[in-house]
C-alpha atoms as a PDB file:
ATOM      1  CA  UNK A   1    -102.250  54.051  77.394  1.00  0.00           C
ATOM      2  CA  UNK A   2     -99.364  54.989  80.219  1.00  0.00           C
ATOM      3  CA  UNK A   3     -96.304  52.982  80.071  1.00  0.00           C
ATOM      4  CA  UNK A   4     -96.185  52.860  83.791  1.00  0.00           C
ATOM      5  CA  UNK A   5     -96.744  49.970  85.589  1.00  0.00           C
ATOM      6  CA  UNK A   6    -100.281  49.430  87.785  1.00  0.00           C
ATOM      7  CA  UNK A   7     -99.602  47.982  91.115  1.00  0.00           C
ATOM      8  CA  UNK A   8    -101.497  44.822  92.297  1.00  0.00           C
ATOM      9  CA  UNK A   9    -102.316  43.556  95.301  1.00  0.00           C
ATOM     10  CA  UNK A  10    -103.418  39.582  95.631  1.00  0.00           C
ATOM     11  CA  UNK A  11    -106.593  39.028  98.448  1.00  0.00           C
ATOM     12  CA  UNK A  12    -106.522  35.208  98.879  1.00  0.00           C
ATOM     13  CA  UNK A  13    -106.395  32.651 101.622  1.00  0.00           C
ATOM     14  CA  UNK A  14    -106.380  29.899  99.793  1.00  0.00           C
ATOM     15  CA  UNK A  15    -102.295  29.384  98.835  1.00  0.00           C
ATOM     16  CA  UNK A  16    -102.617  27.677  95.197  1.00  0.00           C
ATOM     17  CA  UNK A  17    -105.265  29.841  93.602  1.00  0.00           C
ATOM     18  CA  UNK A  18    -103.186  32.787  95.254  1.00  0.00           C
ATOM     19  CA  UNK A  19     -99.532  30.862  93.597  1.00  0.00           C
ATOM     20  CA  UNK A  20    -101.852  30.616  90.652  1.00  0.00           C
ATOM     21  CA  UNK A  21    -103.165  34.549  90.366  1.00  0.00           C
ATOM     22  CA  UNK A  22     -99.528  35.534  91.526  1.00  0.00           C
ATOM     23  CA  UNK A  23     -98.081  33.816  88.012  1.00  0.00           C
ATOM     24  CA  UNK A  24    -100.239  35.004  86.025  1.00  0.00           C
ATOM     25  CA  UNK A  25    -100.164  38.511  87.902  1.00  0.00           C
ATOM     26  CA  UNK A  26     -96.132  38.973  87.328  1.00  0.00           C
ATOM     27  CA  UNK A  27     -96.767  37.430  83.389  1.00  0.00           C
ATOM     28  CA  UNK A  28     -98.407  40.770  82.290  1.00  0.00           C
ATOM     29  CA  UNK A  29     -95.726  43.523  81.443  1.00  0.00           C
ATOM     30  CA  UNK A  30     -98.472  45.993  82.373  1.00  0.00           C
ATOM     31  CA  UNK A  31     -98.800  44.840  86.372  1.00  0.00           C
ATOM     32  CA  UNK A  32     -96.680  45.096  88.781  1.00  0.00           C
ATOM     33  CA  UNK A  33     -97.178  42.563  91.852  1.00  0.00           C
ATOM     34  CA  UNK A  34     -97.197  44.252  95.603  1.00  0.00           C
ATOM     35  CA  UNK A  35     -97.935  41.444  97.779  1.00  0.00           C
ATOM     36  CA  UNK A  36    -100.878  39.114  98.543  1.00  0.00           C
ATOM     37  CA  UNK A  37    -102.783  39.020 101.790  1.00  0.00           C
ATOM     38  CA  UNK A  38    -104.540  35.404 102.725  1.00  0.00           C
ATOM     39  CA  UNK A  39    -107.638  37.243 104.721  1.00  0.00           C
ATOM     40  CA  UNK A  40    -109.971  40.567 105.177  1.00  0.00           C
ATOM     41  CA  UNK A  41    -108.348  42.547 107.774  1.00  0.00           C
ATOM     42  CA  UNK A  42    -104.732  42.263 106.077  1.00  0.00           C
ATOM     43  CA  UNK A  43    -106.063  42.747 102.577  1.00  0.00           C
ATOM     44  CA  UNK A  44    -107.751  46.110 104.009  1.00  0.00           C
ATOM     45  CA  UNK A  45    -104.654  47.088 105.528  1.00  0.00           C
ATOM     46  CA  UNK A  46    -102.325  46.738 102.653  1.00  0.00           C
ATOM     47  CA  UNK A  47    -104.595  48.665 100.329  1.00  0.00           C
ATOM     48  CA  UNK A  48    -104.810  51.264 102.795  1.00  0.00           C
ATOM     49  CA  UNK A  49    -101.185  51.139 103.052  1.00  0.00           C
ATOM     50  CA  UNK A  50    -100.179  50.871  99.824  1.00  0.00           C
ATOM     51  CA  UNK A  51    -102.755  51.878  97.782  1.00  0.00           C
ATOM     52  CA  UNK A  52    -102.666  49.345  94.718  1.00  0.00           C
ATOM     53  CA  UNK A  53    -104.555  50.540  91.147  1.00  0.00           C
ATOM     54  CA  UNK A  54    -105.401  46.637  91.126  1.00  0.00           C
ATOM     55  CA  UNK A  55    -106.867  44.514  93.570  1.00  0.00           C
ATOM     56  CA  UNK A  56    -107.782  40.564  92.564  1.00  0.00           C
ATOM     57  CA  UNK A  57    -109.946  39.944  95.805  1.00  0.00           C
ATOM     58  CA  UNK A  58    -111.392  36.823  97.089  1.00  0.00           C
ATOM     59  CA  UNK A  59    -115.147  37.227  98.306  1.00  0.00           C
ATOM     60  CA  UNK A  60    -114.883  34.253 100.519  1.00  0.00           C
ATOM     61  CA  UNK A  61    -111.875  35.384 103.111  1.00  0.00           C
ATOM     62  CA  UNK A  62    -111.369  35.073 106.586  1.00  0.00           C
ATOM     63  CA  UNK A  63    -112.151  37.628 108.915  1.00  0.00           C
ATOM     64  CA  UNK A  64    -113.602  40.118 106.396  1.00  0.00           C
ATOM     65  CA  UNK A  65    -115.130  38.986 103.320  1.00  0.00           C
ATOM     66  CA  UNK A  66    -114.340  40.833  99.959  1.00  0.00           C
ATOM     67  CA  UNK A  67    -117.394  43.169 100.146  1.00  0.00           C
ATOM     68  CA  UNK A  68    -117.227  43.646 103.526  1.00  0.00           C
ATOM     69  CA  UNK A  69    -113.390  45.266 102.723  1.00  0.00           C
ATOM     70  CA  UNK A  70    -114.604  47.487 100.126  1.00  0.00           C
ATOM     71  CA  UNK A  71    -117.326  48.650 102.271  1.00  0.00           C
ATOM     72  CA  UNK A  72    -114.701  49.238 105.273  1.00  0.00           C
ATOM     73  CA  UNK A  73    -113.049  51.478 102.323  1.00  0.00           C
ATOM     74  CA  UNK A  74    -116.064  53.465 102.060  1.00  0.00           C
ATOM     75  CA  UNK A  75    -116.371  54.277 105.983  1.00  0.00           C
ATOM     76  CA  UNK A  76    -113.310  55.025 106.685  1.00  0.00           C
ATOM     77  CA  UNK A  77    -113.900  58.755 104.942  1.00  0.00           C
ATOM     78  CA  UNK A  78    -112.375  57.237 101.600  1.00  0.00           C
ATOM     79  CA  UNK A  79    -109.617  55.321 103.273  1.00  0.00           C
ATOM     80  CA  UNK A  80    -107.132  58.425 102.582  1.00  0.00           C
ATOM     81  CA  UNK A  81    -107.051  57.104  98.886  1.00  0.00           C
ATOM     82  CA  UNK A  82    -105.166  58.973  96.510  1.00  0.00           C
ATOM     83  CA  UNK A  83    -107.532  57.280  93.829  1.00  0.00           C
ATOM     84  CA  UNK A  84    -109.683  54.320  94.266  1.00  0.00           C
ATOM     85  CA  UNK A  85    -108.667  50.843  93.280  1.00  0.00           C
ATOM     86  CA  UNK A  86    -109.560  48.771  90.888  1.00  0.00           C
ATOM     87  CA  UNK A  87    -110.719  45.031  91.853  1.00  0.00           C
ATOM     88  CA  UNK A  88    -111.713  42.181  90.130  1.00  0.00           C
ATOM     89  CA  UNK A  89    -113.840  40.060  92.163  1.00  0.00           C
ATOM     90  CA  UNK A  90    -112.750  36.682  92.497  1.00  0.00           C
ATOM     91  CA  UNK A  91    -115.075  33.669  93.967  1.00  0.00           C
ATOM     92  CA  UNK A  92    -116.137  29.725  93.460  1.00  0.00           C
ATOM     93  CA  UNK A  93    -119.970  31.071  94.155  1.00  0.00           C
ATOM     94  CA  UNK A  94    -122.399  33.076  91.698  1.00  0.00           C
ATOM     95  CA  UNK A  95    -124.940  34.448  94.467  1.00  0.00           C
ATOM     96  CA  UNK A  96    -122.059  37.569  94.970  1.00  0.00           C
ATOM     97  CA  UNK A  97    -122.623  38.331  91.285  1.00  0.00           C
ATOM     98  CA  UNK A  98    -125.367  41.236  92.002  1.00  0.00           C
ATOM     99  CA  UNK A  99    -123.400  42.784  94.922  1.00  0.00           C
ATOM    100  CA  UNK A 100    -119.815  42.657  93.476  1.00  0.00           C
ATOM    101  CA  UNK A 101    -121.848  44.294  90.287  1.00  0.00           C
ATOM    102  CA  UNK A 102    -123.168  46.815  92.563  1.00  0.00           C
ATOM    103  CA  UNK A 103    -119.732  47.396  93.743  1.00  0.00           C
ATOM    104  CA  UNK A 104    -119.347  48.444  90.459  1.00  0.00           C
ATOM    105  CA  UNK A 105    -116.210  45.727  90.025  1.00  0.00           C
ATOM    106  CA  UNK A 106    -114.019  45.785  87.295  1.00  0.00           C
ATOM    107  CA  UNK A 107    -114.930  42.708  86.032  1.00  0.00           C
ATOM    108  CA  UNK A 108    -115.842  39.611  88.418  1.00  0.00           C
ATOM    109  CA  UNK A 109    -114.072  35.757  87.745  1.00  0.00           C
ATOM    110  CA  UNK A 110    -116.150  32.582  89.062  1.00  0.00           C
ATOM    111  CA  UNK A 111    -113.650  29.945  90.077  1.00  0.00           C
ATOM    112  CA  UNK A 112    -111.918  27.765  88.029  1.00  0.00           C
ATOM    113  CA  UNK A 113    -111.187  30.605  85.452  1.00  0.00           C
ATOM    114  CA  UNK A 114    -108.665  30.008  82.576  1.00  0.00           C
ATOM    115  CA  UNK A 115    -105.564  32.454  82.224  1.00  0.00           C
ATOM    116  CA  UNK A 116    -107.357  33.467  78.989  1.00  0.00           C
ATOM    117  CA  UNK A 117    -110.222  34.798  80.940  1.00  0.00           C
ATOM    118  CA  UNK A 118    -107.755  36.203  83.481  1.00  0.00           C
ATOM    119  CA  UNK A 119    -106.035  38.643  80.961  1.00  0.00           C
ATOM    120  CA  UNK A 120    -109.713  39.696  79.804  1.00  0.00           C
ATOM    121  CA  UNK A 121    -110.752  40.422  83.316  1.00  0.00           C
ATOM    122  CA  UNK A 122    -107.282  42.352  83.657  1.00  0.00           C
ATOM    123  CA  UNK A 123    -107.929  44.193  80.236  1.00  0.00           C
ATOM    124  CA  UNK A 124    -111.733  45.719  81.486  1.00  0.00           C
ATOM    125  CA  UNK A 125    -110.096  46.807  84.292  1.00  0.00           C
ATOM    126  CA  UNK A 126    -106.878  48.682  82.638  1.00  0.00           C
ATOM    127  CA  UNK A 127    -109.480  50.081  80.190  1.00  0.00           C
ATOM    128  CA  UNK A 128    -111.418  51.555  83.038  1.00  0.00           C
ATOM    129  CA  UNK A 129    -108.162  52.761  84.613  1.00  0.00           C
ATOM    130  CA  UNK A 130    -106.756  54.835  81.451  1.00  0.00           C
ATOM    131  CA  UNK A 131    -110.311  56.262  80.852  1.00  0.00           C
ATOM    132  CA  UNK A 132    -109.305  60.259  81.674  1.00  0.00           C
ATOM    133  CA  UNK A 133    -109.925  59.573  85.525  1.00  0.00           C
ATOM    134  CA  UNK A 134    -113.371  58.061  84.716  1.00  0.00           C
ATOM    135  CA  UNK A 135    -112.810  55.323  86.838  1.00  0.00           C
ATOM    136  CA  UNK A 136    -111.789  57.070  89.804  1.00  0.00           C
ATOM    137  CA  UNK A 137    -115.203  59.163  89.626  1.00  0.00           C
ATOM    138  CA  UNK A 138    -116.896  55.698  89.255  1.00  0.00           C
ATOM    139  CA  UNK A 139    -115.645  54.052  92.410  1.00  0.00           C
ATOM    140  CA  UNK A 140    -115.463  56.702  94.666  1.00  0.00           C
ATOM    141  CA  UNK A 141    -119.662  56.917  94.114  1.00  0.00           C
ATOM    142  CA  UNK A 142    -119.770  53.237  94.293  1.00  0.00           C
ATOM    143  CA  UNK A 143    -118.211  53.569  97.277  1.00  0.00           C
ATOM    144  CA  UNK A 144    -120.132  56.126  98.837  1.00  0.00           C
ATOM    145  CA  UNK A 145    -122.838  53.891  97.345  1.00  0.00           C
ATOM    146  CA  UNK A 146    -122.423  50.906  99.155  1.00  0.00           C
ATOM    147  CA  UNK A 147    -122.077  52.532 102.504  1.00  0.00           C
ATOM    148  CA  UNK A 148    -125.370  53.901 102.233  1.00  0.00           C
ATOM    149  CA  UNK A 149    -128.975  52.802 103.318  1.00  0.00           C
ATOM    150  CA  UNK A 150    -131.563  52.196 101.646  1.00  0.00           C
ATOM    151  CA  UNK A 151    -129.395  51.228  98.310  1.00  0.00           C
ATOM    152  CA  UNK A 152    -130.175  53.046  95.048  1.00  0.00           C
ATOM    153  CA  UNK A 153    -132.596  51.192  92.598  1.00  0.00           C
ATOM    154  CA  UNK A 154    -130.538  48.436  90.421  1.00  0.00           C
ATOM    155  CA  UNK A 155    -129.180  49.870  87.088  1.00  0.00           C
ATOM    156  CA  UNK A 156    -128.115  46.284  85.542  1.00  0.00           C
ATOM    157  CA  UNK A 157    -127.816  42.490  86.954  1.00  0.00           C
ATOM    158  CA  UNK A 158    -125.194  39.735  86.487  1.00  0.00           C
ATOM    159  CA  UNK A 159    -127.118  36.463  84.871  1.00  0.00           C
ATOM    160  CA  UNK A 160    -125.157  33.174  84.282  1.00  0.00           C
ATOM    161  CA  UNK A 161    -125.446  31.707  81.274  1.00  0.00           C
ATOM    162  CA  UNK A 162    -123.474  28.907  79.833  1.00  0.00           C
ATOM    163  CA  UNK A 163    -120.419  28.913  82.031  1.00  0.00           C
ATOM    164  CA  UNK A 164    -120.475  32.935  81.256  1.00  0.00           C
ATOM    165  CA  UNK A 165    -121.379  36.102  83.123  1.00  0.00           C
ATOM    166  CA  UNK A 166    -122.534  38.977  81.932  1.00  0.00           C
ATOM    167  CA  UNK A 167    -124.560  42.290  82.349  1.00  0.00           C
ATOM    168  CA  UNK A 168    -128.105  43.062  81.548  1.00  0.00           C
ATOM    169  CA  UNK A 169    -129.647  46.247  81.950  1.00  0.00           C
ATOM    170  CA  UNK A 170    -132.342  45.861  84.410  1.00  0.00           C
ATOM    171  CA  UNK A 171    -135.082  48.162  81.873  1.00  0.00           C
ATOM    172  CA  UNK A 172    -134.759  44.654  79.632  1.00  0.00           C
ATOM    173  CA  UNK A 173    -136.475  41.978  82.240  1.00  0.00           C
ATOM    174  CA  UNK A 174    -139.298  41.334  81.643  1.00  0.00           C
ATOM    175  CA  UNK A 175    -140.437  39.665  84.942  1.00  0.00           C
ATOM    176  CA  UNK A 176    -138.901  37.880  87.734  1.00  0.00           C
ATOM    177  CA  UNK A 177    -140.186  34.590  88.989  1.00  0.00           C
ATOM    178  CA  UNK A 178    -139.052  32.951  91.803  1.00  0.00           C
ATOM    179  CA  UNK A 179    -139.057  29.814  94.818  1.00  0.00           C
ATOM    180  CA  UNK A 180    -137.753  30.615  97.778  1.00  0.00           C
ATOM    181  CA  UNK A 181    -133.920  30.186  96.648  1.00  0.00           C
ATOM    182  CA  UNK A 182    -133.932  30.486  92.832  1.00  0.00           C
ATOM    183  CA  UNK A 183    -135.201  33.643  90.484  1.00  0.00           C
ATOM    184  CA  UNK A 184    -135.941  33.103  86.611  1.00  0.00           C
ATOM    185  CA  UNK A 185    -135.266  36.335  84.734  1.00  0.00           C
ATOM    186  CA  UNK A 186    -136.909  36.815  81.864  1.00  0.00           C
ATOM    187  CA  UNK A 187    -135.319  39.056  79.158  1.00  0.00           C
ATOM    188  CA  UNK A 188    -135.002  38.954  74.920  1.00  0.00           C
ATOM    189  CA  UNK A 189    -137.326  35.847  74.780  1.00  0.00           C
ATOM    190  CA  UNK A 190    -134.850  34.047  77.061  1.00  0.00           C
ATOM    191  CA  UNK A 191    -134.733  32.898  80.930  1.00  0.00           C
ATOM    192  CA  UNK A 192    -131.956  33.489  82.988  1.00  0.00           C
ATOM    193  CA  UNK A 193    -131.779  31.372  86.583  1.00  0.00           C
ATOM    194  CA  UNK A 194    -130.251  33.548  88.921  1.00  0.00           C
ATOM    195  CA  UNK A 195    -128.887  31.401  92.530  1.00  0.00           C
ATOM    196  CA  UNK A 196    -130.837  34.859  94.425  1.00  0.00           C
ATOM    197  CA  UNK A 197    -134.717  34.841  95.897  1.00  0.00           C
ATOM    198  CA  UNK A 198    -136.961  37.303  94.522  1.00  0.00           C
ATOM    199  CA  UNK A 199    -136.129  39.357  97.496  1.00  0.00           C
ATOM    200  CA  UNK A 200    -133.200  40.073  96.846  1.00  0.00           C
ATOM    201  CA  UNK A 201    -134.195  42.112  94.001  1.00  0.00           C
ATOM    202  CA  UNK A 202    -137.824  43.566  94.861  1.00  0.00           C
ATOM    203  CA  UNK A 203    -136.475  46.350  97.125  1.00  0.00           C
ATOM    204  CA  UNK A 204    -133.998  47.421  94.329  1.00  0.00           C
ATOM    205  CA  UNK A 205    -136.166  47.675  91.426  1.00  0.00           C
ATOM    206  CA  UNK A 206    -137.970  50.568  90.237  1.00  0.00           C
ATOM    207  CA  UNK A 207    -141.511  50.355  91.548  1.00  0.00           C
ATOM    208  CA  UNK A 208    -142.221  52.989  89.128  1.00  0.00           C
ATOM    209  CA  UNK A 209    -141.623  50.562  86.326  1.00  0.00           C
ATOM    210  CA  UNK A 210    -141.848  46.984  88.241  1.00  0.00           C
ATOM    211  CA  UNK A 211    -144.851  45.820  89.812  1.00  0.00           C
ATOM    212  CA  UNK A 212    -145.347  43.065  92.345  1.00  0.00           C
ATOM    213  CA  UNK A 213    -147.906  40.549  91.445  1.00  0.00           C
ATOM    214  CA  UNK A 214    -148.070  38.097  93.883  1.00  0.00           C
ATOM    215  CA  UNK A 215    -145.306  36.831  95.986  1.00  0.00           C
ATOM    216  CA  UNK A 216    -143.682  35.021  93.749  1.00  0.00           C
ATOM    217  CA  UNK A 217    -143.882  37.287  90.781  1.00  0.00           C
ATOM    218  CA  UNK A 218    -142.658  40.699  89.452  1.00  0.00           C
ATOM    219  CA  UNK A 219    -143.120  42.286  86.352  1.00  0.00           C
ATOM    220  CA  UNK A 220    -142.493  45.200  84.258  1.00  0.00           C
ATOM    221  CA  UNK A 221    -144.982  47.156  82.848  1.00  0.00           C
ATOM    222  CA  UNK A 222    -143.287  48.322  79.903  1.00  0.00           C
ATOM    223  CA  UNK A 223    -143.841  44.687  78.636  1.00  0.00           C
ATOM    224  CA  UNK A 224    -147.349  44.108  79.871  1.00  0.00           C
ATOM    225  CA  UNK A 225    -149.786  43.902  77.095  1.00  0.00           C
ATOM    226  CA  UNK A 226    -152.892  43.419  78.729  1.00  0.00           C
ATOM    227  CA  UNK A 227    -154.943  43.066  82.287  1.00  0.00           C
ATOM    228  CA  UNK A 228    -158.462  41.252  82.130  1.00  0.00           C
ATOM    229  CA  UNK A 229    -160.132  40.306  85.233  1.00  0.00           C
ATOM    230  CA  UNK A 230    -161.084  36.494  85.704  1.00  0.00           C
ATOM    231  CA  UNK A 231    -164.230  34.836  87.534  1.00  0.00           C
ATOM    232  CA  UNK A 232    -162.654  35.695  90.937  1.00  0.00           C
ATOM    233  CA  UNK A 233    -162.210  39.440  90.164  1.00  0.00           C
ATOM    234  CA  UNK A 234    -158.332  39.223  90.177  1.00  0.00           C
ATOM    235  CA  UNK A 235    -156.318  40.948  87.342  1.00  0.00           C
ATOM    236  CA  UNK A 236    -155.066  38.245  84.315  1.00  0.00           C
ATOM    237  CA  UNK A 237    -152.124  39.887  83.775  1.00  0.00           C
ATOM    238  CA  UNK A 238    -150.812  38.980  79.871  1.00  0.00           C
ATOM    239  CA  UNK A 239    -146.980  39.490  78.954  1.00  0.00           C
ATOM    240  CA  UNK A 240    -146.057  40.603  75.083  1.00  0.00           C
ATOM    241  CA  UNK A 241    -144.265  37.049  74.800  1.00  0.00           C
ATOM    242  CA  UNK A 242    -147.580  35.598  75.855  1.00  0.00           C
ATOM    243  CA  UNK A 243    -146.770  34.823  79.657  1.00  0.00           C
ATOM    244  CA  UNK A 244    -149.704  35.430  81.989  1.00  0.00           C
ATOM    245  CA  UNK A 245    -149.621  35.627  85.501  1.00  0.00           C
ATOM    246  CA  UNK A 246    -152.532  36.122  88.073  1.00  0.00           C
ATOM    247  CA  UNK A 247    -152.231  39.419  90.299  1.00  0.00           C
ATOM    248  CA  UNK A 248    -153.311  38.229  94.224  1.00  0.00           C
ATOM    249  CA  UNK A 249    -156.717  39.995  95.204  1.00  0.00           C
ATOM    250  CA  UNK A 250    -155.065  43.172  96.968  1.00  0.00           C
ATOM    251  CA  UNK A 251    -153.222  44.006  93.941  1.00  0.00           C
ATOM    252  CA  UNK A 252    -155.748  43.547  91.293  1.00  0.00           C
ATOM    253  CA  UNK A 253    -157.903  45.986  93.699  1.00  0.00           C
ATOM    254  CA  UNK A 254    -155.074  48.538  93.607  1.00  0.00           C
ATOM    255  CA  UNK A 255    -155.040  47.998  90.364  1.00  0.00           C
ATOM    256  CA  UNK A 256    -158.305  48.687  89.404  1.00  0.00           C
ATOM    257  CA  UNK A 257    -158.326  51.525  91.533  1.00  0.00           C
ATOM    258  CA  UNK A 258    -155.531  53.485  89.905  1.00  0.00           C
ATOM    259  CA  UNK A 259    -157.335  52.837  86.271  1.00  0.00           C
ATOM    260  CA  UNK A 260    -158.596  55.936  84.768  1.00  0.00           C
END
C-alpha cells in the first residue's frame, strides 16, 4: 500500500458521534481529517470541493440524507471527480442496509459501533482504495447505477444477525416471506429478519430465477423440489428444506400452463 495519506471528510449533524468519528478519524496514521459537515447540502459541497478518498456519512442528515448526496454525485455528470470517494455508511437504523449496499458502500456501521469495528470498516475501505483503481471503476458504475430507473436486479443483500451485518449473495435465498413491515430470508437452513416489506425486494429480484407465490411469498426455483396440486387445484409448492407454501389460483394456472 501508498504511504500517502487518504483524506476524510466527516458527514454528521449530530456533534458527539461527529467529536467521536473525528478522534478516532485523526488516530489512524493512514487518514488524514478534512473537515466535517453537520447536514446534506454542506456534506455535498465539501466533497465536491475537496474531493476526499474517504467519506464517513450519516444517512439520517438534515436537508439531504446520505443517499440522497451520493445520488446528487451521480447527476451532477460525476460531480467533476477526479476519482470517486469512498464512504462508509454510518446510521442508528438497519432498513438503509439494502440501499447503502446497493450504493456499493465501503462497508456500512449501525450505531453504537465500537472503535474496533471502526478501524475494520476503515480497513475494507483502504483495501478497496489500493486495489489497482478497482474501486474507482466500482463506484463510478454504482453511481451511474443509482441514478438510473428501473434499478438493476439485486446481486447480494445485507441481513442482521446477532448484532452483525453482513452480505449474502442473493442466488443463496431460498424464499422470502413477509407481513407488511418485516421479511424472513431464508438461506443455509437459517432465517434472516430483514426490517424491509417484501416489496422492497420483488422488483429487484430475478424473475427468471424468483417466483412470486402469493403476496406474501417469493421463492427461488433453484431450491424448489416439487409442485403437486391440492383439492382446490392450486400448486403445493415443496422447498428442499421441507417448507411448503401454497401458490394463489392465478399462479398455479400460469404455472401449469408453462409445464411441458
Amino acid at each position: 500500500m501508498s504511504n500517502t495519506k487518504i483524506t476524510t471528510l466527516i458527514a454528521e449533524d449530530e456533534p458527539l458521534a461527529a467529536e467521536s468519528l473525528a478522534e478516532w478519524v485523526k488516530e489512524l496514521p493512514q487518514l488524514d481529517l478534512l473537515g466535517i459537515a453537520s447536514d446534506g447540502p454542506s456534506a455535498l459541497e465539501m466533497i465536491r470541493a475537496r474531493q476526499p478518498g474517504l467519506v464517513f456519512m450519516d444517512i439520517s442528515m438534515p436537508g439531504m440524507t446520505g443517499l440522497q448526496v451520493l445520488r446528487a454525485l451521480a447527476e451532477s455528470e460525476a460531480a467533476g471527480l477526479a476519482q470517486a470517494p469512498a464512504v462508509i455508511f454510518t446510521t442508528a437504523y438497519d432498513e438503509h442496509a439494502l440501499a447503502a449496499f446497493e450504493l456499493h458502500a465501503a462497508d456500512y456501521l449501525l450505531k453504537p459501533f465500537s472503535q474496533d469495528r471502526f478501524n475494520e470498516a476503515v480497513e475494507h475501505a483502504l483495501q478497496r482504495l489500493h486495489s489497482a483503481g478497482a474501486l474507482n471503476e466500482a463506484l463510478s458504475e454504482a453511481l451511474s447505477e443509482a441514478s438510473q430507473a428501473p434499478a438493476e436486479p439485486l446481486q447480494r443483500i445485507l441481513v442482521r444477525d446477532q448484532g452483525k451485518i453482513f452480505p449474502i449473495n442473493v442466488e443463496a435465498i431460498e424464499y422470502l416471506r413477509s407481513d407488511t413491515k418485516y421479511t424472513a430470508v431464508a438461506s443455509r437452513g437459517k432465517q434472516f429478519l430483514v426490517r424491509l416489506p417484501i416489496t422492497a425486494f420483488e422488483q429487484r429480484l430475478d424473475a427468471q430465477r424468483f417466483l412470486k407465490l402469493q403476496r406474501s411469498c417469493i421463492v427461488n426455483l433453484d431450491f424448489v423440489e416439487s409442485m403437486t396440486p391440492d383439492d382446490n387445484s392450486q400448486l403445493v409448492v415443496q422447498m428442499q428444506d421441507g417448507t411448503r407454501f401454497t401458490a394463489s389460483r392465478e399462479v398455479s394456472k400460469k404455472l401449469r400452463e408453462q409445464s411441458i
